[in-house]
Protein backbone atom coordinates (compact mmCIF):
# COMPACT_ATOMS: atom_id res chain seq x y z
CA UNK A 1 149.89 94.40 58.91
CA UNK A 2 147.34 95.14 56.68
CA UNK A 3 147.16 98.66 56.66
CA UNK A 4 149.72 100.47 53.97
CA UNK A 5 150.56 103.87 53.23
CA UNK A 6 151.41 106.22 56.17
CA UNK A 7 150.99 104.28 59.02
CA UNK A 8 152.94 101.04 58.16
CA UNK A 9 155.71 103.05 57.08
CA UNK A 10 155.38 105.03 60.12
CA UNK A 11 154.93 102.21 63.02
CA UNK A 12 157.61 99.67 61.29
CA UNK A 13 160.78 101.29 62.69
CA UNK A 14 159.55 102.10 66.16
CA UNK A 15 158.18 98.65 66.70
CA UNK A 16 161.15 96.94 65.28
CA UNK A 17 163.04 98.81 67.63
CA UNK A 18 160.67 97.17 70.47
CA UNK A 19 161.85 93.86 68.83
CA UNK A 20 158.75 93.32 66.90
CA UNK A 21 158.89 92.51 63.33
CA UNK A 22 156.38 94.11 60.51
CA UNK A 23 155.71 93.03 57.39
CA UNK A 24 152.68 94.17 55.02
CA UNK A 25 150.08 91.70 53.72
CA UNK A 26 147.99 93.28 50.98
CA UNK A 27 144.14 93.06 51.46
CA UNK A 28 142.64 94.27 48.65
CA UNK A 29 142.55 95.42 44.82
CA UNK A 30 144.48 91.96 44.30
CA UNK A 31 143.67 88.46 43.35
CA UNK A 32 143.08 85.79 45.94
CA UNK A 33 143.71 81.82 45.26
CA UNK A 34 140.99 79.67 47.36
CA UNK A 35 141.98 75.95 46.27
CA UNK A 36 145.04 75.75 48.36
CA UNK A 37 147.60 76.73 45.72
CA UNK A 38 151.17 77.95 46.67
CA UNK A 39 151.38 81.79 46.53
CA UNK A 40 152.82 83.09 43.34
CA UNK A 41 154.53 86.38 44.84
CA UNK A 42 154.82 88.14 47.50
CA UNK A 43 154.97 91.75 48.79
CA UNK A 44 158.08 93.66 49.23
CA UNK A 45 158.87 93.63 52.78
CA UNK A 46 161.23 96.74 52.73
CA UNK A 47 158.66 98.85 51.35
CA UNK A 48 155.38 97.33 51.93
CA UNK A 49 155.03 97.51 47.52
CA UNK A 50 153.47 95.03 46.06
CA UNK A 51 154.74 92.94 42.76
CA UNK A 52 153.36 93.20 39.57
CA UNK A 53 151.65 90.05 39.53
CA UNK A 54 148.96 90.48 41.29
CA UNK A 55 147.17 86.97 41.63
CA UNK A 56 148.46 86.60 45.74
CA UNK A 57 150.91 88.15 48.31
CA UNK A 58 149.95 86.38 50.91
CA UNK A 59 153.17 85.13 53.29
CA UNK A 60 152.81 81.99 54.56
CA UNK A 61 151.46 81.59 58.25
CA UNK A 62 153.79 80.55 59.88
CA UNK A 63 155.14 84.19 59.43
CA UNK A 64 153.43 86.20 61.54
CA UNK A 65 152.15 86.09 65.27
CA UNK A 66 148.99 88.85 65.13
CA UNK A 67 147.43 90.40 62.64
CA UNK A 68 147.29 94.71 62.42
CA UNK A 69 144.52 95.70 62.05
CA UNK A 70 141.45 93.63 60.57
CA UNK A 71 141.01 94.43 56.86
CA UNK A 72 139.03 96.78 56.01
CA UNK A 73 136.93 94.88 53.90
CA UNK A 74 135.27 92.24 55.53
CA UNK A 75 134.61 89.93 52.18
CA UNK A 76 138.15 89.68 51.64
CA UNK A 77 138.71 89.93 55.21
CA UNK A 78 137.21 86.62 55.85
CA UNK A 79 139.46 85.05 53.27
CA UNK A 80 142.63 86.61 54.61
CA UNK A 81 141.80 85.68 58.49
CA UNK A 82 141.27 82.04 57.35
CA UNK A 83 144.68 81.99 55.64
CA UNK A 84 147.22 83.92 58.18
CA UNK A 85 144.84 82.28 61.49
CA UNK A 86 146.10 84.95 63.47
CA UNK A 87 144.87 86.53 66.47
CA UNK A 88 144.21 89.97 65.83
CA UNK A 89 144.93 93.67 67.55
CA UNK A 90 141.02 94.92 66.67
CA UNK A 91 139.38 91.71 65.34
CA UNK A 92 136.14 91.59 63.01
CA UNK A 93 134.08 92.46 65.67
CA UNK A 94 135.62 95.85 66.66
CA UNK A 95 136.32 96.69 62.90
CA UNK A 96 132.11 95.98 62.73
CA UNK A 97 131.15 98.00 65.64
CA UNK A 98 133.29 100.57 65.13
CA UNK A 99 132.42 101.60 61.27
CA UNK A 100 128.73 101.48 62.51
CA UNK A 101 128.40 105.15 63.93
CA UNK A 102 125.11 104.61 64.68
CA UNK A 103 125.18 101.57 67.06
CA UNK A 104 128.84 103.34 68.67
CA UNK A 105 126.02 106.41 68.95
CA UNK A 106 123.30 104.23 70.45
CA UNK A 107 125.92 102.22 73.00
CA UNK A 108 127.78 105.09 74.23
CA UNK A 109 124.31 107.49 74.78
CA UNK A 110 123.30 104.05 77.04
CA UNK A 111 126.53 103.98 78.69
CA UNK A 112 125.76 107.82 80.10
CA UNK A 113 128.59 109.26 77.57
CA UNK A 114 127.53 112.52 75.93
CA UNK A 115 126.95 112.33 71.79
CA UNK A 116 125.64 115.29 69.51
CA UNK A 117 121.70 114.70 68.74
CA UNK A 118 121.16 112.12 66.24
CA UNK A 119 118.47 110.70 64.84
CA UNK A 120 118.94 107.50 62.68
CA UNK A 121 116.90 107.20 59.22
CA UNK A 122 116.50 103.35 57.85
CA UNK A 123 115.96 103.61 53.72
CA UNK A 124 113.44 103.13 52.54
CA UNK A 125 110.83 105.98 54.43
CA UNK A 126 108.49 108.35 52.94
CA UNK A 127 109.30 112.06 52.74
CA UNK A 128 107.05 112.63 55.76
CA UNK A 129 109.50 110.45 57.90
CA UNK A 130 112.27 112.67 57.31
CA UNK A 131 110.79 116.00 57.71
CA UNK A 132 109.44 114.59 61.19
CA UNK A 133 112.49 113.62 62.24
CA UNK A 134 114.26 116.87 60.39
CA UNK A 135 111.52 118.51 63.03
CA UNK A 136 113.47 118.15 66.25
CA UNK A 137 116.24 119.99 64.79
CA UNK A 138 117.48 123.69 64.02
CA UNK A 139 119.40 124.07 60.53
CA UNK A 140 121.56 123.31 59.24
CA UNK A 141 122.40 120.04 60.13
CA UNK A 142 124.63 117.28 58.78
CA UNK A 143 123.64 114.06 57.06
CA UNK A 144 126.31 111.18 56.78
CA UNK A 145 126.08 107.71 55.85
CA UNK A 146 126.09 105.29 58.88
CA UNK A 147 129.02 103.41 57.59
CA UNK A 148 131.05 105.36 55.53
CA UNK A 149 134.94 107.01 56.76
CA UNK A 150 137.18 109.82 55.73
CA UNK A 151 134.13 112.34 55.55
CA UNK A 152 132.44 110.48 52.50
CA UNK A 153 129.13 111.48 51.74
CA UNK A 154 129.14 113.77 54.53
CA UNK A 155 126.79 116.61 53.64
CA UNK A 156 125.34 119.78 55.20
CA UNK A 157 121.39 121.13 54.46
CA UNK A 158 119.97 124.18 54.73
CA UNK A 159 116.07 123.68 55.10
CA UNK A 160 114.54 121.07 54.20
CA UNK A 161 114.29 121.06 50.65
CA UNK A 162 118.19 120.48 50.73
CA UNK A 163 117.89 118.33 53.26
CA UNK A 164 115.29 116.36 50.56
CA UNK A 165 117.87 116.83 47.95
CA UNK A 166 120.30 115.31 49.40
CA UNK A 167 118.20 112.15 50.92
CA UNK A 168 117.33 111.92 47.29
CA UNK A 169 120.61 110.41 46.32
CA UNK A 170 120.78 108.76 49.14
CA UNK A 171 118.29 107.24 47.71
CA UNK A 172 119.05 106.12 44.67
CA UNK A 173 122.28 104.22 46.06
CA UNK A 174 119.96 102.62 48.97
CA UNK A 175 117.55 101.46 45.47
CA UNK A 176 120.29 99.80 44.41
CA UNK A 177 119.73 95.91 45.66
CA UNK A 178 123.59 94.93 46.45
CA UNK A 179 123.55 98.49 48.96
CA UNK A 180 124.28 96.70 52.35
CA UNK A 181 123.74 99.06 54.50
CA UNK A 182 120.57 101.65 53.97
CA UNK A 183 120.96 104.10 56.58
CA UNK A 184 121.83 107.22 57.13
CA UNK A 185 122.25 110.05 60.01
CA UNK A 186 120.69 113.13 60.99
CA UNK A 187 122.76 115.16 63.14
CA UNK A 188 122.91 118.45 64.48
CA UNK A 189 125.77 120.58 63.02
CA UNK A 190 128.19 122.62 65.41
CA UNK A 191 129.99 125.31 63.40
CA UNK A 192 131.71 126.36 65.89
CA UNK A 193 133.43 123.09 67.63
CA UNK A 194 136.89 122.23 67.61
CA UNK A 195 137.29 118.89 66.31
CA UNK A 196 139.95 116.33 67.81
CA UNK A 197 141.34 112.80 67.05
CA UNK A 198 141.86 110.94 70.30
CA UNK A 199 144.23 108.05 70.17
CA UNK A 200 143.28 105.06 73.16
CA UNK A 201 146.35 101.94 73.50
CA UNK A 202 145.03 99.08 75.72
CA UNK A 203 142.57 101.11 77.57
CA UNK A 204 145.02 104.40 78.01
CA UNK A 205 145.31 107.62 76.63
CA UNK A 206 147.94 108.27 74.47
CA UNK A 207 147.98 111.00 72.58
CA UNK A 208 145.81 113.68 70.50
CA UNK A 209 145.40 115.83 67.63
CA UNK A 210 143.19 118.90 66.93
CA UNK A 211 142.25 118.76 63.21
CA UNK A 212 141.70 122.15 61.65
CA UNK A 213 140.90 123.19 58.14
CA UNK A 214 143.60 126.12 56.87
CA UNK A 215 142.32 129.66 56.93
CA UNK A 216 141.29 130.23 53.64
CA UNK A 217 139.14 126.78 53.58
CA UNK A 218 137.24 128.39 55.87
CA UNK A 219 137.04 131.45 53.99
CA UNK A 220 135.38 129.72 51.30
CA UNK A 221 132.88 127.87 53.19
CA UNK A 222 134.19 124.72 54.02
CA UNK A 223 133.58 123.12 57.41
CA UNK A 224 134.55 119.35 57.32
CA UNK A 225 137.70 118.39 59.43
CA UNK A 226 138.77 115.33 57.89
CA UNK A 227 142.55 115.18 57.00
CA UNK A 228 141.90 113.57 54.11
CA UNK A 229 139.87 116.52 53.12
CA UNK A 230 142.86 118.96 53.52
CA UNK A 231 142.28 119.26 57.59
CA UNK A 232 145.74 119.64 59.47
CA UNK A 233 146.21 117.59 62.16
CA UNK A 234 148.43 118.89 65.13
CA UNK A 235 149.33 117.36 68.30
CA UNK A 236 147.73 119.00 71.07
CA UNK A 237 148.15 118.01 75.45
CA UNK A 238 143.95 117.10 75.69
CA UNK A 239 142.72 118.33 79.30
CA UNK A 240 142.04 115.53 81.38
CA UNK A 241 138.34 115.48 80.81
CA UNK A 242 138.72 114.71 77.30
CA UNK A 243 141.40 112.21 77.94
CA UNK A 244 139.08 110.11 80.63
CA UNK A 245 135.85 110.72 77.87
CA UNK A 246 137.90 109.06 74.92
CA UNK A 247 138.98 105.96 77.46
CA UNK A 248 135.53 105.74 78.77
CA UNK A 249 134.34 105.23 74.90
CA UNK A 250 137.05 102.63 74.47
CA UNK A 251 136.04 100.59 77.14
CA UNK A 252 132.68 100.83 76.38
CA UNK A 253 133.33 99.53 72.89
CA UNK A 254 135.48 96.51 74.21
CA UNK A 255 138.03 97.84 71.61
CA UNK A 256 141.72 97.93 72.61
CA UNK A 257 143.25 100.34 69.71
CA UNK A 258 141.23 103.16 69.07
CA UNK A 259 140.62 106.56 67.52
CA UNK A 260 137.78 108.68 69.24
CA UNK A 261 136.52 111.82 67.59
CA UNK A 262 135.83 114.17 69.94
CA UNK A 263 133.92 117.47 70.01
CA UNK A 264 134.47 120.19 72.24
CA UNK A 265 131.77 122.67 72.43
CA UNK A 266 131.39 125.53 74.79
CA UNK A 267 129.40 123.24 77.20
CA UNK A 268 131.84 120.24 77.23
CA UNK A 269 133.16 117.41 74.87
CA UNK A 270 130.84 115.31 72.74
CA UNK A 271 132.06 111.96 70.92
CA UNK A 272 131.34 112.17 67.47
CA UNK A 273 132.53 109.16 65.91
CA UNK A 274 135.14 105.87 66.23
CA UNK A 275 137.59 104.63 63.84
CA UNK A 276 138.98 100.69 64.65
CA UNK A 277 141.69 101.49 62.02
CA UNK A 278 143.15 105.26 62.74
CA UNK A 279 146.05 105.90 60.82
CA UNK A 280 148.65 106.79 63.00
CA UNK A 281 149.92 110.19 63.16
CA UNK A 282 153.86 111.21 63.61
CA UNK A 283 155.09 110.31 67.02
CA UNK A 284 155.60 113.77 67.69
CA UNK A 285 151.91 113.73 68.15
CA UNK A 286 151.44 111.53 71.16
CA UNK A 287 152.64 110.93 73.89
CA UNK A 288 155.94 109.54 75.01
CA UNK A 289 155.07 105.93 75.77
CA UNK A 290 153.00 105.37 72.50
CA UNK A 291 155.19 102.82 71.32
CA UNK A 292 155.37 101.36 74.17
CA UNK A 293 152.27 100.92 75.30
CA UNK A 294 151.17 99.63 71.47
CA UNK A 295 154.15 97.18 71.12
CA UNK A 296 153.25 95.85 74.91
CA UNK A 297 149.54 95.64 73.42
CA UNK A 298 150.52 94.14 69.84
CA UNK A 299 152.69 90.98 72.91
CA UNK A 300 149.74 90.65 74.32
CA UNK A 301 147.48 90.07 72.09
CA UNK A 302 150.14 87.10 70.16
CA UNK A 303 150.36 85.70 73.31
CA UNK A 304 146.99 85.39 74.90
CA UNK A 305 144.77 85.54 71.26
């Protein structure tokens, strides 16, 4: 698994319970050794900590069966995949699609699934660009990065010199040559939506959270939902047209494990955003079969690739 923190502490007992052993492979912020040397330590398999020596934890591969998730970064990704040669539960692929919101935007808006208005800006454009495409809006509205997570970069404008101000440094990160990805998103904002994380197992709803920022956030004007922004998440029973929305997204994506950001509006859900690698929640959060239905995923997958 190469996801630490919260979830692997929170998924190891359950699915060792379903007679599936976890173990934690670190993925980045280490060293990696490319000319076939032996690995000089390894992680800490009751804790997921790594040693002090940082130069490689990899296990060998004869260790595992899958690999959970994809790492998050794909440079070191590639490296990783080569030496574990796992199948994986979300590959490359669905880790790529995924963290672009704008082609999960694009796909899903083909597919007939509804998605708040969003207009895709690719750096570098002149000023006139913008404010045409600022045009077909009312503000505020939000501007994100296309490929950013936990609410980075995420910004609100007010007219369109903020809107200019913050494009501006945009900017200067898209000037700088080694920037990958130059885009960014226009998008309408909706103060007043309730924001949910939808969590979809092998095509099948399985549970959901409404994420909320506390009281006196709001008081003081702030109006992003991400939990790692202070947002609490708690488990809510979705109606069944948000349930069917999120699993119509996942099969659109071709992704088996996935968390769906939802929007619900006063005239129906929208689908914000994906995430290939949600953090999973406490299991008092989903529904009963969640482990279940993961660990008879997690089977699958080792079995068939």
């Amino acid at each position: 698994m190469t996801t630490a923190a919260e979830t692997y502490e929170r998924v190891r007992g359950p699915l060792g319970d379903r007679g599936i052993d976890v173990d934690h492979v670190r993925a980045k912020e280490r060293a990696f050794r490319l000319d076939g040397a032996a690995d000089d330590t390894k992680d800490d398999a009751s804790t997921g900590a790594e040693a002090d020596d940082e130069v490689d934890s990899t296990p060998a591969p004869a260790e595992f069966d899958v690999g959970f998730v994809y790492p998050p970064r794909l440079m070191e990704g590639a490296v990783l995949d080569r030496r574990l040669s796992v199948p994986w539960v979300n590959g490359r692929d669905a880790v790529v699609t995924s963290r672009n919101k704008a082609g999960v935007l694009a796909a899903l808006s083909e597919a007939g699934l509804p998605v708040p208005r969003t207009t895709l800006i690719s750096n570098s454009v002149d000023e006139s660009v913008v404010a045409e495409a600022a045009a077909d809006f009312e503000f505020p509205v939000v501007i994100k990065p296309n490929s950013a997570t936990r609410g980075v970069g995420v910004a609100k404008a007010t007219d369109l010199d903020s809107l200019f101000g913050v494009v501006d440094y945009l900017n200067l990160a898209h000037d700088y040559r080694a920037t990958g990805d130059k885009s960014y998103l226009i998008q309408e904002f909706l103060p007043d939506a309730r924001d949910y994380r939808v969590m979809v197992v092998d095509g099948a709803y399985v549970g959901a959270v409404r994420r909320e920022l506390p009281a006196d956030a709001l008081a003081n004007g702030r109006w992003k939902h991400n939990v790692h922004r202070g947002a609490e998440a708690r488990g809510v029973d979705l109606d069944a047209a948000g349930r069917e929305l999120a699993e119509r997204t996942a099969t659109t994506l071709g992704i088996d494990y996935l968390g769906v950001d939802l929007l619900e509006t006063r005239d129906g859900y929208l689908i914000n955003e994906t995430n290939a690698r949600p953090t999973v929640d406490a299991a008092t959060k989903y529904e009963p079969e969640f482990y279940d239905r993961l660990a008879g995923l997690i089977r699958r997958v080792a079995e068939n690739g």
